[in-house]
PDB file of N, CA and C in Angstrom:
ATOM      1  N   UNK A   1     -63.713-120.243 -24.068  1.00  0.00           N
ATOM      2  CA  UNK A   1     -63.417-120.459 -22.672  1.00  0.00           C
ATOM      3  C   UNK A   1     -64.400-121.429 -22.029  1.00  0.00           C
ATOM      4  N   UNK A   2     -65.316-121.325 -22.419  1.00  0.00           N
ATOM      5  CA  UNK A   2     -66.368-121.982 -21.881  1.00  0.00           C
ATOM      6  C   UNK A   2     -66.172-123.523 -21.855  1.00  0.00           C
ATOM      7  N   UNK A   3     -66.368-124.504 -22.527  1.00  0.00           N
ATOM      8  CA  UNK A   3     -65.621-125.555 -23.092  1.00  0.00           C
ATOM      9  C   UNK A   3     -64.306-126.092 -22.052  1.00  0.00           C
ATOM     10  N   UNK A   4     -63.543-124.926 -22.575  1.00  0.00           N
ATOM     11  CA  UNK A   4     -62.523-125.245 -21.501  1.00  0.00           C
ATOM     12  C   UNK A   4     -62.665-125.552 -19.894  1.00  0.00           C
ATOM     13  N   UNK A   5     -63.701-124.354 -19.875  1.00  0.00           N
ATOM     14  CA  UNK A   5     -63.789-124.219 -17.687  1.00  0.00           C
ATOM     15  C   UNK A   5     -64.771-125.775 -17.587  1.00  0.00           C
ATOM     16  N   UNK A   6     -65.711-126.331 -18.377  1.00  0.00           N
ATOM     17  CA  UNK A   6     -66.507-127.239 -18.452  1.00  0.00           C
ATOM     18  C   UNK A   6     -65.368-128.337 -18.284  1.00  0.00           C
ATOM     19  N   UNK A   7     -64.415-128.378 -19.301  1.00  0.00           N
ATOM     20  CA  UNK A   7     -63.424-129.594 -19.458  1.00  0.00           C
ATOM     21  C   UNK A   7     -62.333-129.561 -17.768  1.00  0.00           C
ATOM     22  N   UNK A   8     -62.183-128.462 -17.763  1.00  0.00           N
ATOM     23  CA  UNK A   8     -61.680-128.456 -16.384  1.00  0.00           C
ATOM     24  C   UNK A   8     -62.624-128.910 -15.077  1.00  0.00           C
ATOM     25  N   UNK A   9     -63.633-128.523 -15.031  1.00  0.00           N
ATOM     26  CA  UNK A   9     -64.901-128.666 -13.959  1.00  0.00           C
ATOM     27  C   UNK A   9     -64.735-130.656 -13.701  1.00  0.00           C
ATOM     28  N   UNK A  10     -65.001-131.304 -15.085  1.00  0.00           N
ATOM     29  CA  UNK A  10     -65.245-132.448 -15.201  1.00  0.00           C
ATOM     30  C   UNK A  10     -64.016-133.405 -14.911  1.00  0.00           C
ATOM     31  N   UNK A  11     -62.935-132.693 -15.040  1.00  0.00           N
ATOM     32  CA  UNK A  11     -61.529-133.380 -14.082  1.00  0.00           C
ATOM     33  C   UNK A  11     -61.809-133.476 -12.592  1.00  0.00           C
ATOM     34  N   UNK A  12     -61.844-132.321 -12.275  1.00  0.00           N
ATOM     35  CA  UNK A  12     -62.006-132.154 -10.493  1.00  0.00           C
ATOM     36  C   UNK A  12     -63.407-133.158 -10.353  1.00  0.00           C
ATOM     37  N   UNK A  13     -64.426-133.009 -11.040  1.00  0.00           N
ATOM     38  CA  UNK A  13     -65.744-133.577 -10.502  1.00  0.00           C
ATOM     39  C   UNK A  13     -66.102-134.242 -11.525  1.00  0.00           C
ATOM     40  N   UNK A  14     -65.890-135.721 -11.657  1.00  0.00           N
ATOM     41  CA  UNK A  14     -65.876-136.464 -12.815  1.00  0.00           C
ATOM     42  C   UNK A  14     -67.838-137.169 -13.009  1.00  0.00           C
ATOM     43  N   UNK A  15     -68.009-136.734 -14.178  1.00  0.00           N
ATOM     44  CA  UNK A  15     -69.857-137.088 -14.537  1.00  0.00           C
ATOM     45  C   UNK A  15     -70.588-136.307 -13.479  1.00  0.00           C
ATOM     46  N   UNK A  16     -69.820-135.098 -13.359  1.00  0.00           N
ATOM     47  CA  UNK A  16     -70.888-133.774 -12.698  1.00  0.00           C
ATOM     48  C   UNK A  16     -72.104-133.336 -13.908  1.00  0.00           C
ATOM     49  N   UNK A  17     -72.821-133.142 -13.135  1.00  0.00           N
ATOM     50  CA  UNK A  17     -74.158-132.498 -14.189  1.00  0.00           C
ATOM     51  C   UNK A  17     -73.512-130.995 -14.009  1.00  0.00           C
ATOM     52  N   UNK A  18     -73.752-130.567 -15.400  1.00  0.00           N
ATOM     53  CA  UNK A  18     -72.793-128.851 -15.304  1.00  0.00           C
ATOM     54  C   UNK A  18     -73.435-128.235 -16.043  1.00  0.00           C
ATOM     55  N   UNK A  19     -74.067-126.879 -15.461  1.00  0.00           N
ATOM     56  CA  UNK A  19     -74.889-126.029 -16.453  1.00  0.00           C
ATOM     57  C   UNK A  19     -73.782-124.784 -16.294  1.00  0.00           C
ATOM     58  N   UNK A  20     -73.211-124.232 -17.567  1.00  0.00           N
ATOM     59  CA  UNK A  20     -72.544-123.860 -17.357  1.00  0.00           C
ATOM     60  C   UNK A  20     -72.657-122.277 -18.361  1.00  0.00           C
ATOM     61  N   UNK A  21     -73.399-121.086 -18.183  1.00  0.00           N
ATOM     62  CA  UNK A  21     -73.923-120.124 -19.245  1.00  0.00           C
ATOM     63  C   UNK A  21     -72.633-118.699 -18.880  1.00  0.00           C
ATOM     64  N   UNK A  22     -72.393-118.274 -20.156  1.00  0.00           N
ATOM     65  CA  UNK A  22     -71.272-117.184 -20.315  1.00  0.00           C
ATOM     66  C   UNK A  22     -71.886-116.229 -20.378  1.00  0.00           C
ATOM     67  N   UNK A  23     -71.834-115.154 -18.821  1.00  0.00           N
ATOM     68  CA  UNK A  23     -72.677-113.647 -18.595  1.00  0.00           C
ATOM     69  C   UNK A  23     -71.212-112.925 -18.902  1.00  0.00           C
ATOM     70  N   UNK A  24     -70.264-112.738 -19.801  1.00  0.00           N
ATOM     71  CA  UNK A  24     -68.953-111.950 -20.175  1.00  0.00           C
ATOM     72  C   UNK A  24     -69.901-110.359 -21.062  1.00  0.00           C
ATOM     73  N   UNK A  25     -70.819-110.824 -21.417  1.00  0.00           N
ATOM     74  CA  UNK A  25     -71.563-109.523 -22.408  1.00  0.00           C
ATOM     75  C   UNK A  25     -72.040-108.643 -21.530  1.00  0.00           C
ATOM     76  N   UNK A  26     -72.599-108.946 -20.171  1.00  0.00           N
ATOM     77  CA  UNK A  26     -72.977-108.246 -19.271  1.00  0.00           C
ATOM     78  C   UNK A  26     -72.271-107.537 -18.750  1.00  0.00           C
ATOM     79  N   UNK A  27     -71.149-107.749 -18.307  1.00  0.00           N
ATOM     80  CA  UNK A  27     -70.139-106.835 -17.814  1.00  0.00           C
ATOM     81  C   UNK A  27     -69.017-106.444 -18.861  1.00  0.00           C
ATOM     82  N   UNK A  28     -69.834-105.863 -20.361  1.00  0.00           N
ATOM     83  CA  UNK A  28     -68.797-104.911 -20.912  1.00  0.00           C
ATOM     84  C   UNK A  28     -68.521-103.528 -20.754  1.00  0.00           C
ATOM     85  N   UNK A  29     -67.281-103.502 -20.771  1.00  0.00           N
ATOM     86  CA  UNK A  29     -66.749-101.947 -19.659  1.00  0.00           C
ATOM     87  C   UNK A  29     -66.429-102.360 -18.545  1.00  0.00           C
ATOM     88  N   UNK A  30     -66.572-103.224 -17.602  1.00  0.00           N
ATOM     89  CA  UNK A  30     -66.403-103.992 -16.498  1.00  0.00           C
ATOM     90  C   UNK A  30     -64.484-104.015 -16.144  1.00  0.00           C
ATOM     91  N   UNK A  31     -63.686-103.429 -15.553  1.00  0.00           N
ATOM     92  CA  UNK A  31     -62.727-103.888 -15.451  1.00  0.00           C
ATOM     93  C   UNK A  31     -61.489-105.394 -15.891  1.00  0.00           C
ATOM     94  N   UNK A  32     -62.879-106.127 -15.191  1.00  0.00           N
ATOM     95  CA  UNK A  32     -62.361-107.544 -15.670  1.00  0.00           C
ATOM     96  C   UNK A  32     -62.439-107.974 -16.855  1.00  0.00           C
ATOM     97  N   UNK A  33     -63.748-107.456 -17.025  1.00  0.00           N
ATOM     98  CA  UNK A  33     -64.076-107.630 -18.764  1.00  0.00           C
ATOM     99  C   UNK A  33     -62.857-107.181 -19.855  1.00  0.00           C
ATOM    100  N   UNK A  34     -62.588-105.904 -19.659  1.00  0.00           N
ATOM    101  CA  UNK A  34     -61.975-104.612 -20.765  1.00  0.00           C
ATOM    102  C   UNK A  34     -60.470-105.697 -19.955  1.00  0.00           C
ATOM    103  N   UNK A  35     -60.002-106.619 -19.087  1.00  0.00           N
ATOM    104  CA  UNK A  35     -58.873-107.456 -19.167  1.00  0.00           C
ATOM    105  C   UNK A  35     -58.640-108.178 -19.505  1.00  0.00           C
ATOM    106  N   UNK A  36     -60.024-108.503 -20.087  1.00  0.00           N
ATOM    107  CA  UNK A  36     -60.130-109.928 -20.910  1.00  0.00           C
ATOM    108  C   UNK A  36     -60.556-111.232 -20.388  1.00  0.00           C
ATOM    109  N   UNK A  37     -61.191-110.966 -19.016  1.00  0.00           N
ATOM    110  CA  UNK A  37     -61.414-112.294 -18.116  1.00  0.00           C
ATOM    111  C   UNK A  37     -62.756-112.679 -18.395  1.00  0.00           C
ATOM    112  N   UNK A  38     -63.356-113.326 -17.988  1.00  0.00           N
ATOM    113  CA  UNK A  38     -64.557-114.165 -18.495  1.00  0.00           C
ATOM    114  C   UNK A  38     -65.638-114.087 -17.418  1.00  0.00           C
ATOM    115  N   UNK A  39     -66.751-113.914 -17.348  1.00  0.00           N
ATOM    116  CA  UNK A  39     -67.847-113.802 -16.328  1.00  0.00           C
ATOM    117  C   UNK A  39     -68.824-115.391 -16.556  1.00  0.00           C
ATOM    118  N   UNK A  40     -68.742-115.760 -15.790  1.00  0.00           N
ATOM    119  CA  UNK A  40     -69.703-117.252 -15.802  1.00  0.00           C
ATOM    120  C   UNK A  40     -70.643-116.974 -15.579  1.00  0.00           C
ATOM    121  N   UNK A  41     -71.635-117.970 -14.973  1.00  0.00           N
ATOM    122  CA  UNK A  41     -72.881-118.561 -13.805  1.00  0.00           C
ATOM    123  C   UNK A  41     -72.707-119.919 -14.499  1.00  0.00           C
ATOM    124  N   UNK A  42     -72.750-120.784 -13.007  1.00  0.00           N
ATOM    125  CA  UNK A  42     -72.341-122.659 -12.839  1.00  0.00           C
ATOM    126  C   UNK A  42     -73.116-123.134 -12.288  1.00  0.00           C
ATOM    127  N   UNK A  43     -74.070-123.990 -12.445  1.00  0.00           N
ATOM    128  CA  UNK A  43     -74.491-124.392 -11.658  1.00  0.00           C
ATOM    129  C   UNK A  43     -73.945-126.263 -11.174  1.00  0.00           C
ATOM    130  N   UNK A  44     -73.618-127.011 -10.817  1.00  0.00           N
ATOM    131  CA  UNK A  44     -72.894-127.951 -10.839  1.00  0.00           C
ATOM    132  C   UNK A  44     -73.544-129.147  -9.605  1.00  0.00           C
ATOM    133  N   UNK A  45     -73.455-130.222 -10.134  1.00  0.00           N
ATOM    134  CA  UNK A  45     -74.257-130.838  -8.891  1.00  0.00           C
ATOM    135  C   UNK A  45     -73.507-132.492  -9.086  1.00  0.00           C
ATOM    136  N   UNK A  46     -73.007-133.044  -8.303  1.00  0.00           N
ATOM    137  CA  UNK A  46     -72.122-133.743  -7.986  1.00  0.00           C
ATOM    138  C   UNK A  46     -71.787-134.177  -6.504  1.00  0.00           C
ATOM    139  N   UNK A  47     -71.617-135.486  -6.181  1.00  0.00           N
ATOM    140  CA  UNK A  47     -71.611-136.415  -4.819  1.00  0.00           C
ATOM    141  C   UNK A  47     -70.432-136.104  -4.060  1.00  0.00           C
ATOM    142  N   UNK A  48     -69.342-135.406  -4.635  1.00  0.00           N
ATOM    143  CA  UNK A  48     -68.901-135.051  -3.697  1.00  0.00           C
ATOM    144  C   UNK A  48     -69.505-133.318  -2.913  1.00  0.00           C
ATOM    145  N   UNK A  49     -70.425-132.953  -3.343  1.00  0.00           N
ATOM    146  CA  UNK A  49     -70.759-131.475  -2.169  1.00  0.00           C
ATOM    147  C   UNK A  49     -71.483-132.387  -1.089  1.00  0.00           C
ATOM    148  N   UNK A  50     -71.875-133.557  -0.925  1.00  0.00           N
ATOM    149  CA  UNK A  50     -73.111-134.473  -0.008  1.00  0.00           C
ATOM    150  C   UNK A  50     -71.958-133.998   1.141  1.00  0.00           C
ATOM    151  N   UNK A  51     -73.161-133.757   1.892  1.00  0.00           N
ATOM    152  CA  UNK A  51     -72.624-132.965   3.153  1.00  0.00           C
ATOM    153  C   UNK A  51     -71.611-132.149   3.962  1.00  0.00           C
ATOM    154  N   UNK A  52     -71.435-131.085   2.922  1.00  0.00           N
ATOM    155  CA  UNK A  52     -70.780-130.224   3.086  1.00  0.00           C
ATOM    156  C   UNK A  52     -71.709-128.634   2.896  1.00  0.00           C
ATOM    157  N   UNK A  53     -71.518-128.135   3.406  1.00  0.00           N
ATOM    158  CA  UNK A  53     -71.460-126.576   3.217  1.00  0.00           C
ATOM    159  C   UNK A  53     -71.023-125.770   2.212  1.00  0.00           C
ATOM    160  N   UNK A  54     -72.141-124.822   1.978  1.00  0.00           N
ATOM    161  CA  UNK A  54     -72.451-123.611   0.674  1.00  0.00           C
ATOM    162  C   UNK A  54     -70.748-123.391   0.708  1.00  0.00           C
ATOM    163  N   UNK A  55     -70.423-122.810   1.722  1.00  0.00           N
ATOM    164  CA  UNK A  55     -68.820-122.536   1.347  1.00  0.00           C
ATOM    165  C   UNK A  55     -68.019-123.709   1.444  1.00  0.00           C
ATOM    166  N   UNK A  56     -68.019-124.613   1.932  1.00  0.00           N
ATOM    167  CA  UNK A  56     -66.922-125.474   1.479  1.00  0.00           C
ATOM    168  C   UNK A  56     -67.487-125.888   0.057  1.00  0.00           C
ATOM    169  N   UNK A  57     -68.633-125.908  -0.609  1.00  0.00           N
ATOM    170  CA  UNK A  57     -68.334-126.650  -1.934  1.00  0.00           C
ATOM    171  C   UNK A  57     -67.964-125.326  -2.455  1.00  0.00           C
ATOM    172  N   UNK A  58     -68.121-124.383  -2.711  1.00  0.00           N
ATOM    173  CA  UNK A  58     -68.049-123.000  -3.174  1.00  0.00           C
ATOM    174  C   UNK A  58     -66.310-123.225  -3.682  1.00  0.00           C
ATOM    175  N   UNK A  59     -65.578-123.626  -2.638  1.00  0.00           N
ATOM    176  CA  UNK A  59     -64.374-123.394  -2.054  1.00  0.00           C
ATOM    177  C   UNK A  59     -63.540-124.698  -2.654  1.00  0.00           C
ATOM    178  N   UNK A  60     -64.556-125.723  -2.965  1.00  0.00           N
ATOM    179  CA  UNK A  60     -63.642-127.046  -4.058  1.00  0.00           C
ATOM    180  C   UNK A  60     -63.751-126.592  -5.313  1.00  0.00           C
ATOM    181  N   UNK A  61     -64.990-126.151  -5.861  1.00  0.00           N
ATOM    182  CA  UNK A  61     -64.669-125.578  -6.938  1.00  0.00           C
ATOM    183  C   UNK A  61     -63.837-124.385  -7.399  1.00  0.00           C
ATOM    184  N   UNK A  62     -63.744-123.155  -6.716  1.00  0.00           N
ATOM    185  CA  UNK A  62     -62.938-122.214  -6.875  1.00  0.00           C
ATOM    186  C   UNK A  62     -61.365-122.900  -7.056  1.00  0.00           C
ATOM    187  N   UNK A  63     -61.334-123.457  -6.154  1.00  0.00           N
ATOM    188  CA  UNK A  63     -59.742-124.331  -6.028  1.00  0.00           C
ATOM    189  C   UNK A  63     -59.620-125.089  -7.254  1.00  0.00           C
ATOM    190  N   UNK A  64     -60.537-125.232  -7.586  1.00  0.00           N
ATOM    191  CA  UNK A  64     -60.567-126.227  -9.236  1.00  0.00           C
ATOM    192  C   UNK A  64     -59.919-125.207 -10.350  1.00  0.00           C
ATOM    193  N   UNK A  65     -60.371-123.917 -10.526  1.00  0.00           N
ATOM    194  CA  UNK A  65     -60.090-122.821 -11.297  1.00  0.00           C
ATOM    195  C   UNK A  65     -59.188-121.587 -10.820  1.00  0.00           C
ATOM    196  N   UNK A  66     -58.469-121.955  -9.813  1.00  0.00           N
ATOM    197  CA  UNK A  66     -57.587-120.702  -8.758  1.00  0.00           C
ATOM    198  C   UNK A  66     -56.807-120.326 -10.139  1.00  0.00           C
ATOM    199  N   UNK A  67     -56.257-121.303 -10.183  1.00  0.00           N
ATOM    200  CA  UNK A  67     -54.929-121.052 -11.552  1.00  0.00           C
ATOM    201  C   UNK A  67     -55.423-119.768 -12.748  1.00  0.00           C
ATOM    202  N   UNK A  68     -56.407-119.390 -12.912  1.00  0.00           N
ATOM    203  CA  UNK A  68     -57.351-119.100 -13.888  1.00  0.00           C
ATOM    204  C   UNK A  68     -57.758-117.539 -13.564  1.00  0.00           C
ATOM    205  N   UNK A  69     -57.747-117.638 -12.568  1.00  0.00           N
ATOM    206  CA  UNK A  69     -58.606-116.228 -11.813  1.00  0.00           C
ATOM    207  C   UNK A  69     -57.420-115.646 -11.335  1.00  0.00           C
ATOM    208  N   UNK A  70     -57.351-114.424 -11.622  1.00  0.00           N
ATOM    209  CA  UNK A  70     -58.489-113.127 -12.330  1.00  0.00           C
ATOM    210  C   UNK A  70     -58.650-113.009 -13.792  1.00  0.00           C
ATOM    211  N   UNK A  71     -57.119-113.432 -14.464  1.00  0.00           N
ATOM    212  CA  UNK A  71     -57.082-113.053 -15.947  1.00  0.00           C
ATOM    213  C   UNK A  71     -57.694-113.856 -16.927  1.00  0.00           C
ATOM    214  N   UNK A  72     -58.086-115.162 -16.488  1.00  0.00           N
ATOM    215  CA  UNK A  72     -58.801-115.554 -18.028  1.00  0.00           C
ATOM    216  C   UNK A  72     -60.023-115.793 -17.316  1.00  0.00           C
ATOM    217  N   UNK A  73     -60.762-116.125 -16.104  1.00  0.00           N
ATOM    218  CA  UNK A  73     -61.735-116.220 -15.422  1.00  0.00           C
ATOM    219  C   UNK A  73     -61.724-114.899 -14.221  1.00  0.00           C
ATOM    220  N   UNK A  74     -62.544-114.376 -14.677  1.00  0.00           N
ATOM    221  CA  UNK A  74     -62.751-113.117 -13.544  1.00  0.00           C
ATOM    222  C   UNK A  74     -63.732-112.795 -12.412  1.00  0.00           C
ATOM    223  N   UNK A  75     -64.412-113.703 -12.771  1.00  0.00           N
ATOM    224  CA  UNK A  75     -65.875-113.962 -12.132  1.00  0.00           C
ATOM    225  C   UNK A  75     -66.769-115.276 -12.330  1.00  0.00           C
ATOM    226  N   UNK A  76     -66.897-115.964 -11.519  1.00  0.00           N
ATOM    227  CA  UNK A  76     -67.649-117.460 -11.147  1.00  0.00           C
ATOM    228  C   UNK A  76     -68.703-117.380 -10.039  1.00  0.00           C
ATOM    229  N   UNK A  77     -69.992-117.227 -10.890  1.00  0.00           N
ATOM    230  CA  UNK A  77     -71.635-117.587  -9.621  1.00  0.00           C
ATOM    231  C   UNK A  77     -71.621-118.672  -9.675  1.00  0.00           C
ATOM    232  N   UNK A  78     -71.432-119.346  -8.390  1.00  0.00           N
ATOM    233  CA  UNK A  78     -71.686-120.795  -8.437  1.00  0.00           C
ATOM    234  C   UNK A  78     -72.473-121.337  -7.321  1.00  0.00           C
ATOM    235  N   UNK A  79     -73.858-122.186  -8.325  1.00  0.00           N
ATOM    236  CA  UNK A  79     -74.827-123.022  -7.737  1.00  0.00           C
ATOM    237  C   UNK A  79     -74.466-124.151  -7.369  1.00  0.00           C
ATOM    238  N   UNK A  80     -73.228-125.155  -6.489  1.00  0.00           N
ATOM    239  CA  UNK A  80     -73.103-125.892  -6.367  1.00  0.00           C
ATOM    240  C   UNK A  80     -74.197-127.436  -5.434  1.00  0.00           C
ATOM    241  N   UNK A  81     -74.582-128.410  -5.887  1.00  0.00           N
ATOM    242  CA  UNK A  81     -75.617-128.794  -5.462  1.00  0.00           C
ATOM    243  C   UNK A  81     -75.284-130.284  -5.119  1.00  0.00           C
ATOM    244  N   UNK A  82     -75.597-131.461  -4.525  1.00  0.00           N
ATOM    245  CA  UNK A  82     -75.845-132.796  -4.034  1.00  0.00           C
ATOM    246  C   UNK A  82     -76.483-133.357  -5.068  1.00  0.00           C
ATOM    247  N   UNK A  83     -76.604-134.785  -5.516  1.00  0.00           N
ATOM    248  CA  UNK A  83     -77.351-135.194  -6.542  1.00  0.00           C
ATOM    249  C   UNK A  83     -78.995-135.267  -5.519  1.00  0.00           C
ATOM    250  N   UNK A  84     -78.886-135.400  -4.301  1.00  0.00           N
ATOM    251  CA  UNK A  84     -80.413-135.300  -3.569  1.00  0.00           C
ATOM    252  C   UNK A  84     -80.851-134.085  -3.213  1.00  0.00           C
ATOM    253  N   UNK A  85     -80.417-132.660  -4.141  1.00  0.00           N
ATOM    254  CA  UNK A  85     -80.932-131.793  -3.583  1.00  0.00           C
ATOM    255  C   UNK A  85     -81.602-131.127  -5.349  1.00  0.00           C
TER     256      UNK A  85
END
């Protein structure tokens, strides 16, 4: 999955810097988990968040992966960042 959400990330936000680590082991027994969905942490930093707000970039990326969530992505922490921050 991982790979994949990366290959998807880099459509929406093309030569984003993407740290992208799979916490799915952490939440075993987890509802989402035992459904088979995937637990991230993203951190992502790219010219289009430049001046926008924690929730509006929050809110381009989620929209990047809507299609996805709940069943194969169940959970996304996301550090979205400016290349000047």
């Amino acid at each position: 999955m991982g790979p994949e959400l990366e290959a998807r990330l880099l459509t929406h936000f093309p030569n984003a810097s993407i740290e992208l680590i799979d916490e799915s082991h952490l939440h075993a027994g987890h509802a989402g988990a035992r459904a088979g969905g995937a637990h991230f942490k993203l951190k992502i930093v790219h010219a289009r968040f430049n001046g926008l707000a924690r929730v509006a970039r929050h809110r381009l990326v989620y929209d990047a992966v809507a299609d996805w969530m709940p069943q194969r992505l169940h959970a996304l922490s996301v550090q979205a960042l400016s290349p000047e921050e």
